[in-house]
Protein backbone atom coordinates (compact mmCIF):
# COMPACT_ATOMS: atom_id res chain seq x y z
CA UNK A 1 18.19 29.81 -9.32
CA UNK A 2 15.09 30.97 -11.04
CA UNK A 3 11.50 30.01 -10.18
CA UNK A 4 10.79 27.90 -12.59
CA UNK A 5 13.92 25.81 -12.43
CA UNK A 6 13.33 25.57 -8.97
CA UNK A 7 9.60 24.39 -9.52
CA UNK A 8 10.90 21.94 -12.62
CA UNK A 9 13.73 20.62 -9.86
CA UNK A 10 11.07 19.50 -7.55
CA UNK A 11 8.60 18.08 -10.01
CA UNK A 12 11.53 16.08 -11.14
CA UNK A 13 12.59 15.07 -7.87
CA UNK A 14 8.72 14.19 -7.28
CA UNK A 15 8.32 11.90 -9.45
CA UNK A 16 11.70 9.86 -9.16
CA UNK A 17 10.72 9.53 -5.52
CA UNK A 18 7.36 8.11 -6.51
CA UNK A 19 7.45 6.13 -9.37
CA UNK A 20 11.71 4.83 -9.54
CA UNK A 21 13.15 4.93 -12.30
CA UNK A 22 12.84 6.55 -15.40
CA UNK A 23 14.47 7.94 -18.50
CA UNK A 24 14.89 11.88 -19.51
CA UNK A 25 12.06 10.93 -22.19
CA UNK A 26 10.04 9.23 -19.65
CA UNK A 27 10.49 12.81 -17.34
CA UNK A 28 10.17 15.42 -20.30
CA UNK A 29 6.76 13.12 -21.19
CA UNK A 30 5.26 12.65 -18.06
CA UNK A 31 5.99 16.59 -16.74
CA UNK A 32 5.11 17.98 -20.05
CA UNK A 33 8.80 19.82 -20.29
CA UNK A 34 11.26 19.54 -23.41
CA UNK A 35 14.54 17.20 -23.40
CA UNK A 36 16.46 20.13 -23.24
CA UNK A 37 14.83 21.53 -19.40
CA UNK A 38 15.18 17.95 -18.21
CA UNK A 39 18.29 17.86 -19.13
CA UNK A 40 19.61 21.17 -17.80
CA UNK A 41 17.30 19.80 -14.13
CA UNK A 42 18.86 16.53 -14.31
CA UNK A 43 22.46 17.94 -14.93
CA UNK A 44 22.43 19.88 -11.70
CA UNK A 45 20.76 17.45 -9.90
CA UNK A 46 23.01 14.82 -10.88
CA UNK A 47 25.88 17.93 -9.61
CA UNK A 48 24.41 17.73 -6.47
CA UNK A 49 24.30 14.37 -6.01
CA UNK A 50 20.87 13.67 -5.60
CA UNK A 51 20.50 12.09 -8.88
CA UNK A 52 22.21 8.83 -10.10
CA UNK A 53 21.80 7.05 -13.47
CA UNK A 54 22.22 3.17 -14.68
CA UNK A 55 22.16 2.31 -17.90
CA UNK A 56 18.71 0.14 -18.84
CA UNK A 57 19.03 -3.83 -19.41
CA UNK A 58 15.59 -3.72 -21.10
CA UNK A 59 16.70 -4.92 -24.97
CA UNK A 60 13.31 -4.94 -25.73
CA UNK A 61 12.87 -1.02 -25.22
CA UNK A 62 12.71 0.88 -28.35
CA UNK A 63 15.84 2.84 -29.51
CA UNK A 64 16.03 6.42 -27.79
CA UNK A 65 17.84 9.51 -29.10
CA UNK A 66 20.59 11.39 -26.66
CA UNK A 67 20.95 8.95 -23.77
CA UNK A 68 18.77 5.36 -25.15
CA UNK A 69 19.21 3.42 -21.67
CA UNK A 70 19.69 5.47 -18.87
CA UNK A 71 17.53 4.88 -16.15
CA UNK A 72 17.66 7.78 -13.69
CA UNK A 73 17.14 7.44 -9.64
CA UNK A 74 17.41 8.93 -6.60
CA UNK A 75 20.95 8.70 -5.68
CA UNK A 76 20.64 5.27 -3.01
CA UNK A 77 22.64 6.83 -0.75
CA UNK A 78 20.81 9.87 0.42
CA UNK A 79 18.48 8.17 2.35
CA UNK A 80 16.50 5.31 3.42
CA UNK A 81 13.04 4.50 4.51
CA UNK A 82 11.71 1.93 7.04
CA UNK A 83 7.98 0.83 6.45
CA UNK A 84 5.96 -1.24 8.98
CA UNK A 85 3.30 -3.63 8.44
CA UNK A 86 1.04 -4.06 11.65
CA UNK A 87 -1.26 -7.11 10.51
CA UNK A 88 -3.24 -9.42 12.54
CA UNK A 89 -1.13 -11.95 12.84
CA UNK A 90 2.15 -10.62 12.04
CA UNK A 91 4.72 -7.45 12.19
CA UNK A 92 6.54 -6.91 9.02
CA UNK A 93 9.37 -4.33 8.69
CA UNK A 94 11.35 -3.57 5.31
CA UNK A 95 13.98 -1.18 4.99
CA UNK A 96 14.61 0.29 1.32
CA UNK A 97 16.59 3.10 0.05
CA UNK A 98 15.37 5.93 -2.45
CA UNK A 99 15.73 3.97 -5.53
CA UNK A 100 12.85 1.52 -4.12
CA UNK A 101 15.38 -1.15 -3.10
CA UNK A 102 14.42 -3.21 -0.46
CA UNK A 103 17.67 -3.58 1.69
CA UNK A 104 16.53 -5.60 4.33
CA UNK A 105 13.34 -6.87 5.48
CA UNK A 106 12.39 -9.14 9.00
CA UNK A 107 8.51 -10.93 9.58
CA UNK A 108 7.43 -11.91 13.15
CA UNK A 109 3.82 -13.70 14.01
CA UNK A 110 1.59 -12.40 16.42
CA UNK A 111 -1.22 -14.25 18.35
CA UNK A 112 -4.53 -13.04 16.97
CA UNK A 113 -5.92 -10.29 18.75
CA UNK A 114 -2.41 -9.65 19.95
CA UNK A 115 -1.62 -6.75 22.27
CA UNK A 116 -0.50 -3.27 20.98
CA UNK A 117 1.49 -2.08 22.71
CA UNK A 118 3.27 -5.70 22.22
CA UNK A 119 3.34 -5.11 18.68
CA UNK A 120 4.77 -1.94 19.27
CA UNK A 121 7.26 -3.15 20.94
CA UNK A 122 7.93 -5.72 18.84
CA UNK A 123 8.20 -3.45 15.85
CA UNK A 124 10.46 -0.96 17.66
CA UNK A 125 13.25 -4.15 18.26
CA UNK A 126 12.43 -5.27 14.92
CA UNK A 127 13.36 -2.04 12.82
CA UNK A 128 16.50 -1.67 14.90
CA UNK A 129 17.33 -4.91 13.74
CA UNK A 130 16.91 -4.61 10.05
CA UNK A 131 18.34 -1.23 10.21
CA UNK A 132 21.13 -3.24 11.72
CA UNK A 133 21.11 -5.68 8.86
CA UNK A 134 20.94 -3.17 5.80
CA UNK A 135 24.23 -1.68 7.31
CA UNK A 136 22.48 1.66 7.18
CA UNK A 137 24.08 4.60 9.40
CA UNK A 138 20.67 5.98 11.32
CA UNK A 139 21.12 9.68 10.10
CA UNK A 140 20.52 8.56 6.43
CA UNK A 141 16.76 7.27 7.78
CA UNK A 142 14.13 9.94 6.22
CA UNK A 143 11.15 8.64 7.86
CA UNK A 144 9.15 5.76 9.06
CA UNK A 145 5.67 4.91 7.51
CA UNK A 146 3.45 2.49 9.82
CA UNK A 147 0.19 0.62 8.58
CA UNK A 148 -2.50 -0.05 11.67
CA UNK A 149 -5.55 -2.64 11.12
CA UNK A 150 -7.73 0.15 12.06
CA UNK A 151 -8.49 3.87 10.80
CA UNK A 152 -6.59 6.69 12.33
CA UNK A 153 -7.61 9.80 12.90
CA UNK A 154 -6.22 12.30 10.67
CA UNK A 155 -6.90 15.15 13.07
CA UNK A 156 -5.60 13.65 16.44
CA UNK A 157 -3.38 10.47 14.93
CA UNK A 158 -5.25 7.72 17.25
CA UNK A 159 -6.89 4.83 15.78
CA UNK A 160 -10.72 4.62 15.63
CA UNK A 161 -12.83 1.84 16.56
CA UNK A 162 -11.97 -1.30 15.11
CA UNK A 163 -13.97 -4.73 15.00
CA UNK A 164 -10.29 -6.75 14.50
CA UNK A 165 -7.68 -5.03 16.58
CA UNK A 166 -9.78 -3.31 19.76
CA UNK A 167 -6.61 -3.38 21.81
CA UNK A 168 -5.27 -0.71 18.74
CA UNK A 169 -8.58 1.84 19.67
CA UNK A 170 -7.52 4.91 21.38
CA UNK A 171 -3.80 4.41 21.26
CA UNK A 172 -1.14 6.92 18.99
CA UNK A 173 0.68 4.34 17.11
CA UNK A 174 2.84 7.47 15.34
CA UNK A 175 3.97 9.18 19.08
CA UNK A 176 4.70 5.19 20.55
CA UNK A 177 7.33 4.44 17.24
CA UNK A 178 8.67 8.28 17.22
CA UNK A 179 9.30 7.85 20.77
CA UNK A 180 10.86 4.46 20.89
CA UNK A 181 12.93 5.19 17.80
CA UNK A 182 14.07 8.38 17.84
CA UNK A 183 12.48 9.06 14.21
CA UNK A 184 9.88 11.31 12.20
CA UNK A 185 6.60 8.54 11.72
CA UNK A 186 3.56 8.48 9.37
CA UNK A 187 0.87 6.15 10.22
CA UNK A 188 -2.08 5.39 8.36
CA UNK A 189 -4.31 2.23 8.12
CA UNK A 190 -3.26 -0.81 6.26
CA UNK A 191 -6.22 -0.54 3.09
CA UNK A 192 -4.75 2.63 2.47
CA UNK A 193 -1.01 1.76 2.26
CA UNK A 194 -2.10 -1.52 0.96
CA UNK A 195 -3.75 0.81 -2.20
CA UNK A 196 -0.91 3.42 -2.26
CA UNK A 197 1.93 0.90 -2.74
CA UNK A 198 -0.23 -0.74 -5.51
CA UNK A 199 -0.62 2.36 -7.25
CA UNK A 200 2.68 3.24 -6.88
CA UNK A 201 4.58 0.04 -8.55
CA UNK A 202 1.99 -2.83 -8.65
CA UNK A 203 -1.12 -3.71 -10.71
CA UNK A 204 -2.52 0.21 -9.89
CA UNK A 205 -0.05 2.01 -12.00
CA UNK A 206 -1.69 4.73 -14.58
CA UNK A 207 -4.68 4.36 -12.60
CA UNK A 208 -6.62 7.51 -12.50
CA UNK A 209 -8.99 6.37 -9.20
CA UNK A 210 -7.83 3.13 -7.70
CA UNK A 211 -9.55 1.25 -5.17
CA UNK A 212 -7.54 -1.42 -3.23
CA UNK A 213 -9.59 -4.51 -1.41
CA UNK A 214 -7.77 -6.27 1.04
CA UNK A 215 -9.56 -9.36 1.88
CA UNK A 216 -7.87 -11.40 4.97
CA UNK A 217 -8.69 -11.76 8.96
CA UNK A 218 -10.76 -8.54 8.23
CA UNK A 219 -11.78 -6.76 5.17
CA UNK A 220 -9.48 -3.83 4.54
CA UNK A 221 -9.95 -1.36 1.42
CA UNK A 222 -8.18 2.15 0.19
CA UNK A 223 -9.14 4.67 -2.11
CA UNK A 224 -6.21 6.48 -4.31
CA UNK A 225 -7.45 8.97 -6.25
CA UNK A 226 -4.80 10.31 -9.17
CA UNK A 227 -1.90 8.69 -7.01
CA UNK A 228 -3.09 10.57 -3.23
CA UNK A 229 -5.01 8.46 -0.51
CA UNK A 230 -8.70 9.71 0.04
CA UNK A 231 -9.28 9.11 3.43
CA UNK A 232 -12.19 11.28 3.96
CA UNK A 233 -12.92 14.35 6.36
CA UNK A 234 -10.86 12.27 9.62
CA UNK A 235 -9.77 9.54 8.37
CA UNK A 236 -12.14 6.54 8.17
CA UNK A 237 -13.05 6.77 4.10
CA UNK A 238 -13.44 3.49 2.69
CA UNK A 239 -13.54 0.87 6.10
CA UNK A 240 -15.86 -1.41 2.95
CA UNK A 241 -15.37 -4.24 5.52
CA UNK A 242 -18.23 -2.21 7.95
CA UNK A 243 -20.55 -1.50 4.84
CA UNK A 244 -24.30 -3.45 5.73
CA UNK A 245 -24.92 -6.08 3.42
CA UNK A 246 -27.70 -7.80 5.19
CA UNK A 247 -29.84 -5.50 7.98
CA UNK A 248 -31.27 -8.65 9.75
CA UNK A 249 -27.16 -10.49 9.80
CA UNK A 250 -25.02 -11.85 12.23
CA UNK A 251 -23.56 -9.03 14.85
CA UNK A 252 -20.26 -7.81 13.77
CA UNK A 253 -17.44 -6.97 16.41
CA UNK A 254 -18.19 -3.66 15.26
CA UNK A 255 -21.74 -3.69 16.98
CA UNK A 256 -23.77 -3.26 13.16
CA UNK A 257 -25.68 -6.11 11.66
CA UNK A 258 -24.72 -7.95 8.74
CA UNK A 259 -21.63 -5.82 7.71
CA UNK A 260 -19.73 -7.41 4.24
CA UNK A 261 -16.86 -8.74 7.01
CA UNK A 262 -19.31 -11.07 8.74
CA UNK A 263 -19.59 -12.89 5.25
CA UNK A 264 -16.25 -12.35 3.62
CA UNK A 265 -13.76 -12.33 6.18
CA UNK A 266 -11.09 -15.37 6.80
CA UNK A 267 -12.54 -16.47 10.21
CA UNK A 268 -16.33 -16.12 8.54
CA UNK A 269 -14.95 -18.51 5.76
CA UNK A 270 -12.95 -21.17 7.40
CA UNK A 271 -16.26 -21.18 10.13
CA UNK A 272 -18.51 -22.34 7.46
CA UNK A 273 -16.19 -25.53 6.54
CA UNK A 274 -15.17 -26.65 9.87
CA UNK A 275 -17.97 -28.52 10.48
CA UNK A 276 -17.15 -30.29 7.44
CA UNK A 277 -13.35 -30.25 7.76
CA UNK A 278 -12.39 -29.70 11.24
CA UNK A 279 -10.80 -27.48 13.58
CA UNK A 280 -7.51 -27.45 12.29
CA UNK A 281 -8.93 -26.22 9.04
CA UNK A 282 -7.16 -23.22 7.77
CA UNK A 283 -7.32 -20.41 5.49
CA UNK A 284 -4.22 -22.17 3.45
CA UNK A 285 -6.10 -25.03 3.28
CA UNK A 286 -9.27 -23.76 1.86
CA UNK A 287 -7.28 -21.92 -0.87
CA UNK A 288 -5.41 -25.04 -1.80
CA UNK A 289 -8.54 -27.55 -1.70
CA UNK A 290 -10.57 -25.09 -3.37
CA UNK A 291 -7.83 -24.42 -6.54
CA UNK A 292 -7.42 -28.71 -6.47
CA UNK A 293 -10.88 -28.80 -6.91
CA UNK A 294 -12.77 -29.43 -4.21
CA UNK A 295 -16.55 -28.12 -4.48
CA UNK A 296 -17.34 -27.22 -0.86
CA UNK A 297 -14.14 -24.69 -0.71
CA UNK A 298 -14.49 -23.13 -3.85
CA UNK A 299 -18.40 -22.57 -3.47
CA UNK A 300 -17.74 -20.71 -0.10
CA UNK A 301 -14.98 -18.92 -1.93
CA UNK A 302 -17.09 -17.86 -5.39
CA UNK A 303 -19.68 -16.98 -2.75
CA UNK A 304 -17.47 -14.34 -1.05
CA UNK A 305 -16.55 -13.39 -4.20
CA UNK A 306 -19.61 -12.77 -5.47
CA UNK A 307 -20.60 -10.73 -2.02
CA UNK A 308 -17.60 -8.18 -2.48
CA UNK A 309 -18.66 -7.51 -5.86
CA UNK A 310 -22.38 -6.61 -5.23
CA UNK A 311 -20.07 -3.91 -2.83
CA UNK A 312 -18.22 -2.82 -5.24
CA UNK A 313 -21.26 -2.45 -7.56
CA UNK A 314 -21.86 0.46 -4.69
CA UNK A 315 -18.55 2.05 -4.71
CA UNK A 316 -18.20 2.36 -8.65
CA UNK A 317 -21.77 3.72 -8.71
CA UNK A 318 -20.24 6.67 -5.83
CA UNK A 319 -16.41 6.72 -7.44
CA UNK A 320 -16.61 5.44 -10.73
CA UNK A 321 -13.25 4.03 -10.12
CA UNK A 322 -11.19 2.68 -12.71
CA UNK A 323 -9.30 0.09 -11.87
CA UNK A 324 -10.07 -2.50 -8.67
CA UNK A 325 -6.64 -4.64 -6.79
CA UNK A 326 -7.70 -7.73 -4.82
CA UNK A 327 -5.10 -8.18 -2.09
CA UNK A 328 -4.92 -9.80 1.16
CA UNK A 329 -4.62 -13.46 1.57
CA UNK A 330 -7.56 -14.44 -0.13
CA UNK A 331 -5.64 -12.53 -3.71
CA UNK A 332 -4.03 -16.53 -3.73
CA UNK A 333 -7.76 -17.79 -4.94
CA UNK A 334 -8.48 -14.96 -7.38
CA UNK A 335 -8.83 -17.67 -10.43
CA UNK A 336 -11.74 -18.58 -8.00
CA UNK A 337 -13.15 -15.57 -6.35
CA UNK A 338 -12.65 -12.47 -9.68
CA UNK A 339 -15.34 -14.19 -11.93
CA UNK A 340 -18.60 -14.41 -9.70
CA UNK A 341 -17.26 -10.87 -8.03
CA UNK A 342 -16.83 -9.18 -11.72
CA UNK A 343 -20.14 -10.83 -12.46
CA UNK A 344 -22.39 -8.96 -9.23
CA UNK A 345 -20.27 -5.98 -10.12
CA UNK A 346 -21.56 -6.48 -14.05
CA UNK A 347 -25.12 -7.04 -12.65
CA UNK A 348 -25.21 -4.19 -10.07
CA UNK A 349 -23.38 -1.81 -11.37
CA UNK A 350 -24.73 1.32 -13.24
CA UNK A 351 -23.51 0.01 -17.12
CA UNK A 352 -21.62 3.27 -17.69
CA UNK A 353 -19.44 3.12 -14.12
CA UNK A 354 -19.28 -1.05 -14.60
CA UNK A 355 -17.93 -1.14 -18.08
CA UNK A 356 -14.92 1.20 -17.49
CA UNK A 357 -12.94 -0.85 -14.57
CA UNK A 358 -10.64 -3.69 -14.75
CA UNK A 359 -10.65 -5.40 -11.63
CA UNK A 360 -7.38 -7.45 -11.19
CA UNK A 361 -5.23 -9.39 -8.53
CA UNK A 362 -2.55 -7.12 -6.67
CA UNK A 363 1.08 -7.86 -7.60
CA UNK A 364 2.71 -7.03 -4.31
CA UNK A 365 1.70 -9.44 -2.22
CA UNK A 366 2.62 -9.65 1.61
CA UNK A 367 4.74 -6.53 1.07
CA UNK A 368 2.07 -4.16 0.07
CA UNK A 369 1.40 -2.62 3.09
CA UNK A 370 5.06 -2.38 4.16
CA UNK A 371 6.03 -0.79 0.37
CA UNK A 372 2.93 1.78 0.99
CA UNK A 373 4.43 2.89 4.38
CA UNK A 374 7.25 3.34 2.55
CA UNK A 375 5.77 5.10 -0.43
CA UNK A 376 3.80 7.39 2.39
CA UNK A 377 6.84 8.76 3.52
CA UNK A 378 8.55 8.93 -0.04
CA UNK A 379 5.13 11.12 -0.94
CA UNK A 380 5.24 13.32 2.40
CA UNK A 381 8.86 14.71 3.23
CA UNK A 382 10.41 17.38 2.34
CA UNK A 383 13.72 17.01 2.99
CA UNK A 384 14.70 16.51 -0.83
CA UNK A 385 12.15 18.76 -2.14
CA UNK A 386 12.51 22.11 -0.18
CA UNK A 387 15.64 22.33 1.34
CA UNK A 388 18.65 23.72 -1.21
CA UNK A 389 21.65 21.10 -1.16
CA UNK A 390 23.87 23.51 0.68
CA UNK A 391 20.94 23.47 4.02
CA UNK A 392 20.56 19.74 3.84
CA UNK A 393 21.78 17.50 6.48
CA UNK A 394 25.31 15.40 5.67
CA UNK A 395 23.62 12.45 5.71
CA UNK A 396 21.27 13.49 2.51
CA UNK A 397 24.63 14.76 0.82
CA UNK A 398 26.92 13.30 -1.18
C-alpha cells in the first residue's frame, strides 16, 4: 500500500476512534482530503472489517450527495474498552465497545478516605463482573484506562501527594490492575480524564484549549489542549484545588495555607451550614435547599462560585483557554454557582483572555471520568493504527 494511503488509513481510523461517528463528508472535512480518498480509505477499511456504517436517523441533517446518512464507526466488534472511575466515595467501572457504546457499567460506594488497595480490589472484582455482564470474550479487551484522585507520575506511574486520598500516595495503581487483570492499563488522575472525556463527546467538543473543573470532595481540574491532556513536565499540571487563595487560611491536608480546596470543596461547604442545619446535612441537601430557595445554601454556594472564578481569572491570564466545563457534584447547582464565578472571572481577568471563553456546565455527568479512561485508551493504542489487518490478533478481526 502506498505511504500516503497508509498515513490517510490511520488519520481516518484516528478520528473514528476519537470522536464516533461520522459521515465521509464529515472525514474528507475534518482531514482536509477529497470524497474520493475517503472513499477509496473507507472502502478498504470497511474490506477489512474495521469499519462499519449505519444509516443516520437525524431528519433534520441537511441533504448529502453520494451516501446522505451514513454514519461510519469502528466496527463494535473489534474491541472493547473498560474505564475505571476511582472517586472518593465510589468505584465506577463501564465497559464500551469502539463505537462509544457503553455495554455495561457497575457503581460501588466507598467509605471516605477508603483504603487503596481496597479499591483496587474492589475494582479488579468489579470489571470482571461487567466484563461478565457485556458478554464480552476477554481477548476482544484493548485496554483499561483508570482515573486516581491524585496526580501520577508520568515518569514512574505512582501517584503524588494528595490532600484527599493519602492512602493512594506512593502506590502504582497501573502495575496493581495489570497484575490483577491480566490487561494493558493507563492511569491518569481523575481532572484529566474528567477534561478528556468532555472534550471528546460532552460540552468540550471543538474546543481548541479546554479546561475541565471538577468541583466535589476535592477540587479536581484538567487541561486539554487541541484534544491531548497537558499534564506538565511529571504529571501534576493543573492540581487548581492546591492553588493559594488566601496566604494567612486554614491548613489544607496538603500542608499549604489557604489553598482554593479549603474554601470550595464539599466538606468546606457542608462545614459552614452544619451549625445551622445539622450533622446529617449533606452535599444533596445543600444543592436542593439552595435551588428551592433557601438564602443560607445558595450564599455559601455563589460564594464558592465566585472563589473558583477569581482562579480561573489566573489560569485564562496563563492559558487563555477557550472554553471552561464545571463538573463534579457541585455541576447540579450551576444555575447558582456560573454567574458570581463568570462575574470574578469578568473582573479579574485580563479583558482580551476573559472575553473569549464560554464557561459552561459539563454534560457527562458521573460518567466523565469513566468515558475519559476510556477515551485515554481509545487515544493511546496502537493496535488498530499500526498493525496491518493480516498481523492483528483474531480477536480485532472480523
Amino acid at each position: 500500500m502506498p505511504e500516503s494511503r497508509i498515513g490517510n488509513r490511520d488519520r481516518v481510523i484516528e478520528l473514528l476512534r476519537t470522536h464516533g461517528a461520522l459521515t465521509r463528508a464529515d472525514l474528507a472535512r475534518s482531514l482536509d482530503l477529497s470524497r474520493a480518498t475517503v472513499s477509496n480509505v473507507v472502502a478498504a477499511l470497511h474490506q477489512e472489517g474495521l469499519v462499519v456504517e449505519t444509516e443516520s436517523t437525524d431528519t433534520s441533517a441537511p441533504p448529502r450527495q453520494g451516501r446522505p446518512g451514513a454514519l461510519l464507526t469502528l466496527n463494535p466488534s473489534a474491541g472493547v474498552i473498560v474505564g475505571i472511575d476511582f472517586g472518593h466515595t465510589h468505584v465506577r467501572v463501564i465497559v464500551a465497545d469502539l463505537a462509544h457504546t457503553v455495554l455495561a457499567e457497575n457503581t460501588r460506594r466507598l467509605v471516605r478516605d477508603h483504603d487503596a488497595r481496597h479499591a483496587l480490589r474492589t475494582a479488579i472484582a468489579m470489571a470482571e463482573e461487567t466484563l461478565a455482564a457485556s458478554r464480552v470474550d476477554r481477548s476482544k479487551v484493548i485496554g483499561v484506562g483508570a482515573g486516581v484522585p491524585g496526580p501520577v507520575n508520568t515518569l514512574t506511574g505512582a501517584v503524588g501527594s494528595s490532600s484527599i486520598a493519602p492512602s493512594w500516595v506512593g502506590l502504582r495503581p497501573g502495575d496493581e490492575l495489570a497484575n490483577g487483570l491480566g490487561l494493558p492499563v493507563l492511569v491518569d488522575n481523575v481532572g484529566n480524564l474528567g477534561a478528556l472525556a468532555e472534550v471528546t463527546w460532552g460540552a468540550g467538543q471543538g474546543a481548541q484549549v479546554a479546561v475541565y473543573i471538577k468541583l466535589g470532595t476535592g477540587v479536581g481540574a484538567g487541561f486539554v489542549l487541541n484534544g491531548r491532556i497537558f499534564r506538565g513536565a511529571c504529571g501534576t499540571a493543573a492540581e487548581i484545588g492546591h492553588m493559594t487563595v488566601d496566604p494567612a487560611g486554614q491548613i489544607c491536608r496538603c500542608g499549604n495555607r489557604g489553598c482554593l480546596e479549603t474554601y470550595v470543596s464539599l466538606p468546606a461547604l457542608v462545614g459552614q451550614l452544619r451549625t445551622h442545619y445539622g450533622a446529617d446535612l449533606t452535599t444533596q441537601d445543600v444543592v436542593a435547599l439552595a435551588l428551592a430557595g433557601d438564602r443560607a445554601c445558595a450564599r455559601v454556594l455563589a460564594d464558592a462560585g465566585q472563589r473558583v472564578g477569581a482562579a480561573l481569572a489566573i489560569i485564562c491570564n496563563l492559558f487563555n483557554p477557550d472554553r471552561v466545563i464545571i463538573g463534579g457534584d457541585l455541576a447540579a447547582a450551576c444555575d447558582i454557582v456560573l454567574p458570581p464565578l463568570r462575574n470574578a472571572l469578568d473582573r479579574d481577568a485580563l479583558p482580551f483572555a476573559g472575553a473569549h471563553v464560554t464557561v459552561c456546565k459539563g454534560q457527562l455527568g458521573d460518567r466523565a471520568v469513566a468515558l475519559g479512561a476510556i477515551a485515554t485508551v481509545l487515544q493511546a493504542t496502537t493496535r488498530l493504527v499500526s498493525a496491518p489487518p493480516s498481523a492483528m490478533p483474531a480477536a480485532m478481526r472480523r
